[in-house]
PDB file of N, CA and C in Angstrom:
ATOM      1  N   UNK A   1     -14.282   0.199  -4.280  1.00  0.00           N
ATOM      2  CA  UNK A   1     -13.927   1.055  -3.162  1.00  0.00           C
ATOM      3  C   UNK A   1     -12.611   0.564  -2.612  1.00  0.00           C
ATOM      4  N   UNK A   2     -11.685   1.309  -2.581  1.00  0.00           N
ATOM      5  CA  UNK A   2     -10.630   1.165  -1.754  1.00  0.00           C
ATOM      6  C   UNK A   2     -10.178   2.028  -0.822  1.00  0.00           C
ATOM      7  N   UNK A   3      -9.372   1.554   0.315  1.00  0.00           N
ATOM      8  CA  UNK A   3      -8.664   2.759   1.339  1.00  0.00           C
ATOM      9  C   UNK A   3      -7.171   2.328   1.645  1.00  0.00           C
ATOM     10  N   UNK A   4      -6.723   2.993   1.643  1.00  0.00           N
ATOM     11  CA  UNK A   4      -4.782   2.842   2.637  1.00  0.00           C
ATOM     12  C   UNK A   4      -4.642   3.349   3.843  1.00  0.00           C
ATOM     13  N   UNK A   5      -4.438   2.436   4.822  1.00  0.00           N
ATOM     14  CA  UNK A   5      -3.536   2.860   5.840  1.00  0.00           C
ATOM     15  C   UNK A   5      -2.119   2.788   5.761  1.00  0.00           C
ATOM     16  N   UNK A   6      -1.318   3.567   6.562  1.00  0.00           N
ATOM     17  CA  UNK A   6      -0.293   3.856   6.420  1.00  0.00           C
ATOM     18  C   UNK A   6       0.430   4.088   7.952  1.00  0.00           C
ATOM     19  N   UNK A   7       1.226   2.969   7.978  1.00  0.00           N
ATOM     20  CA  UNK A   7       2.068   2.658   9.682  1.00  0.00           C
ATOM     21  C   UNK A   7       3.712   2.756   9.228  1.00  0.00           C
ATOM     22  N   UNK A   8       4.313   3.349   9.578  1.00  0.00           N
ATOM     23  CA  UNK A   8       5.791   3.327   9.309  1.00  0.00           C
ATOM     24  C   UNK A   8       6.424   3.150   7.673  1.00  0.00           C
ATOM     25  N   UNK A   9       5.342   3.642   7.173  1.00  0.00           N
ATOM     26  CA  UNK A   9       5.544   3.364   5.812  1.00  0.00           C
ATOM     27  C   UNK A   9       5.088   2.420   5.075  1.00  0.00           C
ATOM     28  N   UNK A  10       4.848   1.589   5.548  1.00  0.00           N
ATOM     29  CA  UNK A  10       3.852   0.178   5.082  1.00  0.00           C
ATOM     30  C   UNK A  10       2.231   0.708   4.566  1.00  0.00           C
ATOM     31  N   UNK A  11       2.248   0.412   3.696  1.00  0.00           N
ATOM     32  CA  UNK A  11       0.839   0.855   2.928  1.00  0.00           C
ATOM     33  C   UNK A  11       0.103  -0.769   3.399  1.00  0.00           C
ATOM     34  N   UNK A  12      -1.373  -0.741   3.667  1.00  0.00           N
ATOM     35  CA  UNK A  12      -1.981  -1.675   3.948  1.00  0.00           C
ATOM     36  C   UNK A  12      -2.978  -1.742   2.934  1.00  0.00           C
ATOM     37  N   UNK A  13      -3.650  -2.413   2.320  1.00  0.00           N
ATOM     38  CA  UNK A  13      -4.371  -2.100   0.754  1.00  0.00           C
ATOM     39  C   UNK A  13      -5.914  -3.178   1.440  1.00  0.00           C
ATOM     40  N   UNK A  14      -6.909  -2.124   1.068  1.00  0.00           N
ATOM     41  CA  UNK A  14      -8.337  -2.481   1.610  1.00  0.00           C
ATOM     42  C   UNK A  14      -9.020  -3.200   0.251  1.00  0.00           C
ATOM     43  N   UNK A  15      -8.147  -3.090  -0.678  1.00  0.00           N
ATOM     44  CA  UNK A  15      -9.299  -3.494  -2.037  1.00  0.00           C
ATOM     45  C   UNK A  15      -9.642  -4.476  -2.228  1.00  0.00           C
ATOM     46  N   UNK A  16      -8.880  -5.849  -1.319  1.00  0.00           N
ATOM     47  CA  UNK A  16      -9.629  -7.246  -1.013  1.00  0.00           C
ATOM     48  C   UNK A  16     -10.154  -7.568   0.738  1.00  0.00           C
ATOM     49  N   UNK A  17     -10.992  -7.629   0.833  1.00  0.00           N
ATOM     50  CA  UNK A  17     -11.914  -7.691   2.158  1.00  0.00           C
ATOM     51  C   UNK A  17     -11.115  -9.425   2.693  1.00  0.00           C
ATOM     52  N   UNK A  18     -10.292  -9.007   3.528  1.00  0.00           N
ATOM     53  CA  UNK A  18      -9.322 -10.117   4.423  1.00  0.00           C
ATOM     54  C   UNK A  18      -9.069  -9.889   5.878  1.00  0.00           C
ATOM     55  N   UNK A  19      -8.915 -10.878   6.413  1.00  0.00           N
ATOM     56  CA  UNK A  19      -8.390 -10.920   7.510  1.00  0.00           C
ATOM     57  C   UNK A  19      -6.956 -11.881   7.763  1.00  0.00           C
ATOM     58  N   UNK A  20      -6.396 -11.042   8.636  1.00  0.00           N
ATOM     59  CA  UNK A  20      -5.415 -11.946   9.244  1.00  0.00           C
ATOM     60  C   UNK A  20      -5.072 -12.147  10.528  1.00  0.00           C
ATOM     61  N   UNK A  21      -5.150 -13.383  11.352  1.00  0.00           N
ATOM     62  CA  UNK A  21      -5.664 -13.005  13.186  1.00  0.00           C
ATOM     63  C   UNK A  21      -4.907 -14.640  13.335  1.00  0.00           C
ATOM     64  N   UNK A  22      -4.279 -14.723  14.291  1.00  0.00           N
ATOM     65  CA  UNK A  22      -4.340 -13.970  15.817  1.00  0.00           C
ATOM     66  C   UNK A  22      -3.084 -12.922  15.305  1.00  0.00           C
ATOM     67  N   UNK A  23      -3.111 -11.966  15.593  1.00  0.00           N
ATOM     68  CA  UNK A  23      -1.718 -11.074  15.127  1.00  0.00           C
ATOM     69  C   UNK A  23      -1.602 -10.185  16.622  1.00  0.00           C
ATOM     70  N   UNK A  24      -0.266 -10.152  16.891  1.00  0.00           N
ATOM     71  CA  UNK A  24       0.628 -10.998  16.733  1.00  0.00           C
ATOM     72  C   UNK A  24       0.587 -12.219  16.694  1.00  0.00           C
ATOM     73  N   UNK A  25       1.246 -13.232  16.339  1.00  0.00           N
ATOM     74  CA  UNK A  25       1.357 -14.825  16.228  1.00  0.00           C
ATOM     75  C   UNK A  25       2.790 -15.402  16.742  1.00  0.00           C
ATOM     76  N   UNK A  26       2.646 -16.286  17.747  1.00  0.00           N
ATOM     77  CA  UNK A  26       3.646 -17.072  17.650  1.00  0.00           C
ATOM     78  C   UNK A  26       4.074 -18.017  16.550  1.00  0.00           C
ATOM     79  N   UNK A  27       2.722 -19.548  15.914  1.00  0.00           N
ATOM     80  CA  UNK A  27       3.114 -20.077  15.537  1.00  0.00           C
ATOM     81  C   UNK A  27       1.977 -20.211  14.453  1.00  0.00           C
ATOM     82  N   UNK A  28       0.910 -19.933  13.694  1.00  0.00           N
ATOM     83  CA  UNK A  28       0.244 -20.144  13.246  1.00  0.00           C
ATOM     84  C   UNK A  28      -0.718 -18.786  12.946  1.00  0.00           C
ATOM     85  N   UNK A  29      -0.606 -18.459  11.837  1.00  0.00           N
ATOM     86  CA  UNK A  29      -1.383 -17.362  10.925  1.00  0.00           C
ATOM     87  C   UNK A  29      -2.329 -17.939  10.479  1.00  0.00           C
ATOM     88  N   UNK A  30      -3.902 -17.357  10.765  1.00  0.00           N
ATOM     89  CA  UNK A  30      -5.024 -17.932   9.844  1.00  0.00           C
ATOM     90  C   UNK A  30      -5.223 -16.234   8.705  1.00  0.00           C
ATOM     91  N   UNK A  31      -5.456 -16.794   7.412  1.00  0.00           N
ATOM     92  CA  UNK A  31      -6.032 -15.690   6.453  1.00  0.00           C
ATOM     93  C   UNK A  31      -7.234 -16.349   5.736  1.00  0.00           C
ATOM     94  N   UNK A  32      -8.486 -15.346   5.872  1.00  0.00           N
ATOM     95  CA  UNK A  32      -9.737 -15.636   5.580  1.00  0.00           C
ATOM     96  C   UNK A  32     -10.097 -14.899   4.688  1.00  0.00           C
ATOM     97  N   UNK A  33     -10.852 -15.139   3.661  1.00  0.00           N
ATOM     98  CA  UNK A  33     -11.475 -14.039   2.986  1.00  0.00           C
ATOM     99  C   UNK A  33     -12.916 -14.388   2.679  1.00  0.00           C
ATOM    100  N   UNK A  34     -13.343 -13.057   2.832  1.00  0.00           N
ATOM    101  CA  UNK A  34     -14.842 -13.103   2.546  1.00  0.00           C
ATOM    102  C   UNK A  34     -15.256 -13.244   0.982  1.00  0.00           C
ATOM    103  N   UNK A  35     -16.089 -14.387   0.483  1.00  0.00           N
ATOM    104  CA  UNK A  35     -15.947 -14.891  -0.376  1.00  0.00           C
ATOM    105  C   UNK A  35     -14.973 -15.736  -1.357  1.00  0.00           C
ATOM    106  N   UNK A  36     -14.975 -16.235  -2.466  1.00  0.00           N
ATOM    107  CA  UNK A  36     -14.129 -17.288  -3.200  1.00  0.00           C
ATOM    108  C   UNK A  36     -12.914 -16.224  -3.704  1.00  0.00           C
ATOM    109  N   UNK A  37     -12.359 -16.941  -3.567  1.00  0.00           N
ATOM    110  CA  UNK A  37     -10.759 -15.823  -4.733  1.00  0.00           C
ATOM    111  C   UNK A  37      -9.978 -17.118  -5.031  1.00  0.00           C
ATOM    112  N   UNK A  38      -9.493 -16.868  -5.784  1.00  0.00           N
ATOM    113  CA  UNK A  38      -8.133 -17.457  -6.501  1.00  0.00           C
ATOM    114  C   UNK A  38      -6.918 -16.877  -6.524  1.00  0.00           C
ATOM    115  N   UNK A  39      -5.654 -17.348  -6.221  1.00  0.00           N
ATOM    116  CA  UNK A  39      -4.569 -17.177  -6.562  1.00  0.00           C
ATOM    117  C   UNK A  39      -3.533 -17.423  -5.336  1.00  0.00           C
ATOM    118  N   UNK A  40      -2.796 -16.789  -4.819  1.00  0.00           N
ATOM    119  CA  UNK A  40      -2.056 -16.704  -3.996  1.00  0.00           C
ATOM    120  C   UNK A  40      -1.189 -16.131  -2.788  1.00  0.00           C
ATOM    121  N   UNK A  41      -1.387 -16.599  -1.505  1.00  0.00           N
ATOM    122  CA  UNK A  41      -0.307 -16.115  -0.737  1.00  0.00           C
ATOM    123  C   UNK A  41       0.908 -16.064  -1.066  1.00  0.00           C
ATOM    124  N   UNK A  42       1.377 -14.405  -0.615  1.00  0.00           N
ATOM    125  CA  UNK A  42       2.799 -14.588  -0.542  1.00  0.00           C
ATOM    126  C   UNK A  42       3.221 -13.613   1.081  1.00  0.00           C
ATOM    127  N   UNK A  43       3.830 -14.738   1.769  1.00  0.00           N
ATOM    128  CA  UNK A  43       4.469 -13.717   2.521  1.00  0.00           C
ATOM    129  C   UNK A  43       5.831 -13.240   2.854  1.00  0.00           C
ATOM    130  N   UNK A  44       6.256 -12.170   2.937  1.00  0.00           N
ATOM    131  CA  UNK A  44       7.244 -11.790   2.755  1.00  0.00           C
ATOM    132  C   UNK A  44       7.840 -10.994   4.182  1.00  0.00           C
ATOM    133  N   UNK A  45       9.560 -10.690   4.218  1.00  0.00           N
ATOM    134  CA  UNK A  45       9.814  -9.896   5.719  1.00  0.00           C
ATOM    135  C   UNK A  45       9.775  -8.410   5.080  1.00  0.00           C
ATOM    136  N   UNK A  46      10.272  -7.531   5.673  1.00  0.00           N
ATOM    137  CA  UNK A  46      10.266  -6.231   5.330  1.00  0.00           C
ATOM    138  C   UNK A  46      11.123  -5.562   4.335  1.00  0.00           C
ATOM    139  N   UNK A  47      12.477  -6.483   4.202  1.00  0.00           N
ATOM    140  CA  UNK A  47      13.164  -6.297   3.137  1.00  0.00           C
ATOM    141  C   UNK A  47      12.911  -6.898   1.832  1.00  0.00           C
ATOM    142  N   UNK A  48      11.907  -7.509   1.350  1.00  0.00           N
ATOM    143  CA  UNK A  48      11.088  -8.170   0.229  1.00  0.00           C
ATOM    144  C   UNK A  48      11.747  -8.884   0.064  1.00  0.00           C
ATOM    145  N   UNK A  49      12.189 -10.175   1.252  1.00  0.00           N
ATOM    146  CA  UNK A  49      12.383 -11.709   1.184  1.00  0.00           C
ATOM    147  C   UNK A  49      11.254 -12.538   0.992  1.00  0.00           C
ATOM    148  N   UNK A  50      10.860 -13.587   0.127  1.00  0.00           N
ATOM    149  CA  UNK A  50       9.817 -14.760   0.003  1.00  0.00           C
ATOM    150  C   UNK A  50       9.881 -15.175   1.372  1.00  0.00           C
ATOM    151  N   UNK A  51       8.992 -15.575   2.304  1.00  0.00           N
ATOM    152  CA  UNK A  51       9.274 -16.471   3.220  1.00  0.00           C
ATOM    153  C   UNK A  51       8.220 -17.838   2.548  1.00  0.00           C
ATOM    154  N   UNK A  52       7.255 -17.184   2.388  1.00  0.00           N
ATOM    155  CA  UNK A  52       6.434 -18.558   2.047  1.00  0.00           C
ATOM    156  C   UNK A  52       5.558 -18.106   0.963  1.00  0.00           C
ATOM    157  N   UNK A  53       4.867 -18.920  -0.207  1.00  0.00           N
ATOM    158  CA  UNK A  53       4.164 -18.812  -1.362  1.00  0.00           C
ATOM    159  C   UNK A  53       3.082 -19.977  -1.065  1.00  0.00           C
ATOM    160  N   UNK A  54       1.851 -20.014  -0.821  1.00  0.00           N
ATOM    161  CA  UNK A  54       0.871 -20.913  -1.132  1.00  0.00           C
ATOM    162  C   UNK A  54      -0.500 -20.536  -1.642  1.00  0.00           C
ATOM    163  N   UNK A  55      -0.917 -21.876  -2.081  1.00  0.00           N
ATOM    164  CA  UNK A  55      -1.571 -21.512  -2.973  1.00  0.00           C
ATOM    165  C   UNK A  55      -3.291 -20.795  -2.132  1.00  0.00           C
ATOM    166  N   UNK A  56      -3.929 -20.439  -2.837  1.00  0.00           N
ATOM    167  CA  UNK A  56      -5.395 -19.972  -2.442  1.00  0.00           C
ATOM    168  C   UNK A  56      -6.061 -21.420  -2.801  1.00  0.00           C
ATOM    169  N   UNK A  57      -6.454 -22.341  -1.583  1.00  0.00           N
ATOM    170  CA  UNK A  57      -7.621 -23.596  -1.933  1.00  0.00           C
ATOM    171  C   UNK A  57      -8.614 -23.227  -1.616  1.00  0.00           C
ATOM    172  N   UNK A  58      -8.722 -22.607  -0.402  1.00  0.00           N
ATOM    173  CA  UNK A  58     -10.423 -22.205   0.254  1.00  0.00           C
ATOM    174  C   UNK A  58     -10.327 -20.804   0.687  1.00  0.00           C
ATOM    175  N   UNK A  59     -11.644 -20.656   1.293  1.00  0.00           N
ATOM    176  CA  UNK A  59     -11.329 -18.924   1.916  1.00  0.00           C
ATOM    177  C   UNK A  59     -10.882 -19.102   2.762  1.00  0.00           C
ATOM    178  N   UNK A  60     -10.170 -20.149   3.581  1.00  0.00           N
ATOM    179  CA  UNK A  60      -9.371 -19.567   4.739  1.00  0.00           C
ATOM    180  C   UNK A  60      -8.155 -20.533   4.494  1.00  0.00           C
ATOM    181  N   UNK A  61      -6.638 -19.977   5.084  1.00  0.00           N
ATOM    182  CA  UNK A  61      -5.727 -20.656   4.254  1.00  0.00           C
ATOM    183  C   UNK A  61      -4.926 -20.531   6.045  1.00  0.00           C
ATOM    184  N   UNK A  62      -3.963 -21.490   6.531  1.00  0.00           N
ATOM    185  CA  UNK A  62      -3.240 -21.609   7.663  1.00  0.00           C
ATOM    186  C   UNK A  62      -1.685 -21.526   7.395  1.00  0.00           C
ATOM    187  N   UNK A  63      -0.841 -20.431   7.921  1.00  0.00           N
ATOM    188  CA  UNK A  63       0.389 -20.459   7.722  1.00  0.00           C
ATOM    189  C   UNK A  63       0.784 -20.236   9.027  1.00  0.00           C
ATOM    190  N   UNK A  64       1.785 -21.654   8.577  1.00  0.00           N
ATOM    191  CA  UNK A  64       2.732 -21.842   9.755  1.00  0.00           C
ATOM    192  C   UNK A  64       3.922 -20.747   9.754  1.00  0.00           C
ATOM    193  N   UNK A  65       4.149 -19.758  10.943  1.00  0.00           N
ATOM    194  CA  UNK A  65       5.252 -18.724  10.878  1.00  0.00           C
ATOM    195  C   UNK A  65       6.086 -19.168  12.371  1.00  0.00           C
ATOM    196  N   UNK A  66       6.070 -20.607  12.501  1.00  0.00           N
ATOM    197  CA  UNK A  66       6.662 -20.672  13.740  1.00  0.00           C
ATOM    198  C   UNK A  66       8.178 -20.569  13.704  1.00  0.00           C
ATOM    199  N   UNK A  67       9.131 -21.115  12.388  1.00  0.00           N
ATOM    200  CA  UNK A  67      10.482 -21.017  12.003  1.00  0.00           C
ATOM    201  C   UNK A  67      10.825 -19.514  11.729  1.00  0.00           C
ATOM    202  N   UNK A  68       9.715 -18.786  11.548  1.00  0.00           N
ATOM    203  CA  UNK A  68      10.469 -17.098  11.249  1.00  0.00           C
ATOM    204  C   UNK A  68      10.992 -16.412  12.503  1.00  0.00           C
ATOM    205  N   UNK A  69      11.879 -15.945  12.374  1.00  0.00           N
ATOM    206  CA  UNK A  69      12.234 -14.713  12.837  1.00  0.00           C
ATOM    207  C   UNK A  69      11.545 -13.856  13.659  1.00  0.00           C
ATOM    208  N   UNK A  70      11.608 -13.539  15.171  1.00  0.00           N
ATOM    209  CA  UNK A  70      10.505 -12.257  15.042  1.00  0.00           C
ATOM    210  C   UNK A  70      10.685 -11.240  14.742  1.00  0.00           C
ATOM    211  N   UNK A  71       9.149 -10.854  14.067  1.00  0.00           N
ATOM    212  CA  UNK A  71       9.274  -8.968  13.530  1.00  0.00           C
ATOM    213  C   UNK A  71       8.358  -9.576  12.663  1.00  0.00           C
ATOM    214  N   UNK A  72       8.514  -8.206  12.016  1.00  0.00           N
ATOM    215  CA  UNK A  72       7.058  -7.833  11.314  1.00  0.00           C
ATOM    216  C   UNK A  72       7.161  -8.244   9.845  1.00  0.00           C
ATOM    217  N   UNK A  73       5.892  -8.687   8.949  1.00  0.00           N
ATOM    218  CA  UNK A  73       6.036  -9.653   7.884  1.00  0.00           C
ATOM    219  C   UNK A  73       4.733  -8.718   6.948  1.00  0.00           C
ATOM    220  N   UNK A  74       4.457  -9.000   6.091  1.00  0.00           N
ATOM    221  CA  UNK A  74       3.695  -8.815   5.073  1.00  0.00           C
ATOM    222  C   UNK A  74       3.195  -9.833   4.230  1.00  0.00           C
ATOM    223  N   UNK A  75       2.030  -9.979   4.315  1.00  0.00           N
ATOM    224  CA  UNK A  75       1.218 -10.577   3.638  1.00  0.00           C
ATOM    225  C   UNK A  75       0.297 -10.424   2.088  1.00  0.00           C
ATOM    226  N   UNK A  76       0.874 -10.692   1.096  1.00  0.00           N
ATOM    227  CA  UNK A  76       0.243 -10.073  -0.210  1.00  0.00           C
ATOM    228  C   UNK A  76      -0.667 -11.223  -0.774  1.00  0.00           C
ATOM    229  N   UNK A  77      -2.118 -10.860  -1.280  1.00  0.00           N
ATOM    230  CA  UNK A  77      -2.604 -11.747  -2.087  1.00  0.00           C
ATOM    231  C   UNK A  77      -2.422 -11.185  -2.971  1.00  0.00           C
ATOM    232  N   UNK A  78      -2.189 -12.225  -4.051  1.00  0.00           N
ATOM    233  CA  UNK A  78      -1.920 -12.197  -5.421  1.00  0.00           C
ATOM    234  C   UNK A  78      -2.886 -12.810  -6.275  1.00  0.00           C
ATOM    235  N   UNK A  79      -3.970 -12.629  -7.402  1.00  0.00           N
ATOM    236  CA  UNK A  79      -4.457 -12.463  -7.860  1.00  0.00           C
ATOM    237  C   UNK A  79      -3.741 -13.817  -9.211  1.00  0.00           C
ATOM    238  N   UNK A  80      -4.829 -14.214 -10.013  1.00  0.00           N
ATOM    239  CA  UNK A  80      -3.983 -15.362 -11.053  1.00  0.00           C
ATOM    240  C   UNK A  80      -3.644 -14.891 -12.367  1.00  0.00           C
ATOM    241  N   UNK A  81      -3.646 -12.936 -11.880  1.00  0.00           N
ATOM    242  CA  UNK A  81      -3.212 -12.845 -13.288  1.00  0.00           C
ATOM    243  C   UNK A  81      -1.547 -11.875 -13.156  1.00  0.00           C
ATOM    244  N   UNK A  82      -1.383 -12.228 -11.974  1.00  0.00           N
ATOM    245  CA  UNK A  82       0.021 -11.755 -10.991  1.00  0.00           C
ATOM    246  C   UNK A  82      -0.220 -10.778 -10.410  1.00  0.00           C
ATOM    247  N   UNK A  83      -1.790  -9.846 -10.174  1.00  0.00           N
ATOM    248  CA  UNK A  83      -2.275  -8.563  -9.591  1.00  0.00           C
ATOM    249  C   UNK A  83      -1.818  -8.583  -7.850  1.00  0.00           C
ATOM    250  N   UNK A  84      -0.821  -7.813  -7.225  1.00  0.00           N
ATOM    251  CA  UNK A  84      -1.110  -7.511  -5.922  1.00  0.00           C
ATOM    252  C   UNK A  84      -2.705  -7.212  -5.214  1.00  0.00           C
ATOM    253  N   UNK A  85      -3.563  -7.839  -4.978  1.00  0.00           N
ATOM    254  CA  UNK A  85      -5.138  -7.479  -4.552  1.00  0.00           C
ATOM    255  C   UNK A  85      -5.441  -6.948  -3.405  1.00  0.00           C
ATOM    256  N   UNK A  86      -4.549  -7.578  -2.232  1.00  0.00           N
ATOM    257  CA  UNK A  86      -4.538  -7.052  -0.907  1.00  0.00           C
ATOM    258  C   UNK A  86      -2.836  -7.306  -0.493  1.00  0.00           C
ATOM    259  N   UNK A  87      -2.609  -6.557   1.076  1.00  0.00           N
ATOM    260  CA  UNK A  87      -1.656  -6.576   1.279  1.00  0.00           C
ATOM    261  C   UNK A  87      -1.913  -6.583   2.972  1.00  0.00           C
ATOM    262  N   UNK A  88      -1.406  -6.896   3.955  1.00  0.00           N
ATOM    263  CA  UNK A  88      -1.931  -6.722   5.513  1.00  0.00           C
ATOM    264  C   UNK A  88      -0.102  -7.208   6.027  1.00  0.00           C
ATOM    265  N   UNK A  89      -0.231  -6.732   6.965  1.00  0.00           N
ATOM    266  CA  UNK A  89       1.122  -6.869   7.979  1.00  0.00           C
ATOM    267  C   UNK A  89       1.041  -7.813   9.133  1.00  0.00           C
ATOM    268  N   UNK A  90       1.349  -8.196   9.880  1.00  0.00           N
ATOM    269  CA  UNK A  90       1.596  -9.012  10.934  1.00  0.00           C
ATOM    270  C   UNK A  90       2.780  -9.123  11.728  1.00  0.00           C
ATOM    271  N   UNK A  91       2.257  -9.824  13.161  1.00  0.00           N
ATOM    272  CA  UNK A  91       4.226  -9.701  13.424  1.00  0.00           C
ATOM    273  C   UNK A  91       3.905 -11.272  14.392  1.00  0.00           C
ATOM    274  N   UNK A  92       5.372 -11.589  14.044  1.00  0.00           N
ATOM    275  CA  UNK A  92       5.543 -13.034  14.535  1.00  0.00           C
ATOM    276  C   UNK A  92       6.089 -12.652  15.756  1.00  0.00           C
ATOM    277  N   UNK A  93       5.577 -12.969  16.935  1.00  0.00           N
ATOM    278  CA  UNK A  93       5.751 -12.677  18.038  1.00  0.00           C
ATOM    279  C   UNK A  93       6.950 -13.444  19.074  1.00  0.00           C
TER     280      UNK A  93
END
């Protein structure tokens, strides 16, 4: 089962069951997922800059976004066989 929302053009992708909170964030992003996964964060700004790549250790992973920029960011898990799985937005406040 999957669904898309759709905010200013940003597609948000439901096909991996995640969270990302406190959003907005000043300095610290938590991403959780319900159940085990493998592979990787990537988050990126709106113009598809890397800001940060880490790896998936547990279901909940802590990114520091206190050096970014504010505005709005994107969050992609990536899958270990390079699959986009989920995708969620955020904004560094």
């Amino acid at each position: 089962i999957s669904a898309d929302s759709t905010t200013a053009g940003i597609f948000e992708s439901e096909t991996l069951d995640f969270m990302v909170y406190p959003n907005p964030s000043k300095s610290v992003v938590n991403v959780s997922f319900n159940g085990n996964i493998s592979g990787s964060i990537r988050v990126t700004d709106l113009m598809g800059r890397e800001m940060k790549l880490l790896p998936i250790l547990t279901s909940s992973s802590k990114i520091d976004v206190s050096a970014f920029p504010k505005g709005v960011y994107l969050i992609q898990v990536i899958d270990n066989f390079g699959n986009k799985v989920g995708l969620k937005k955020f904004i560094r406040d």
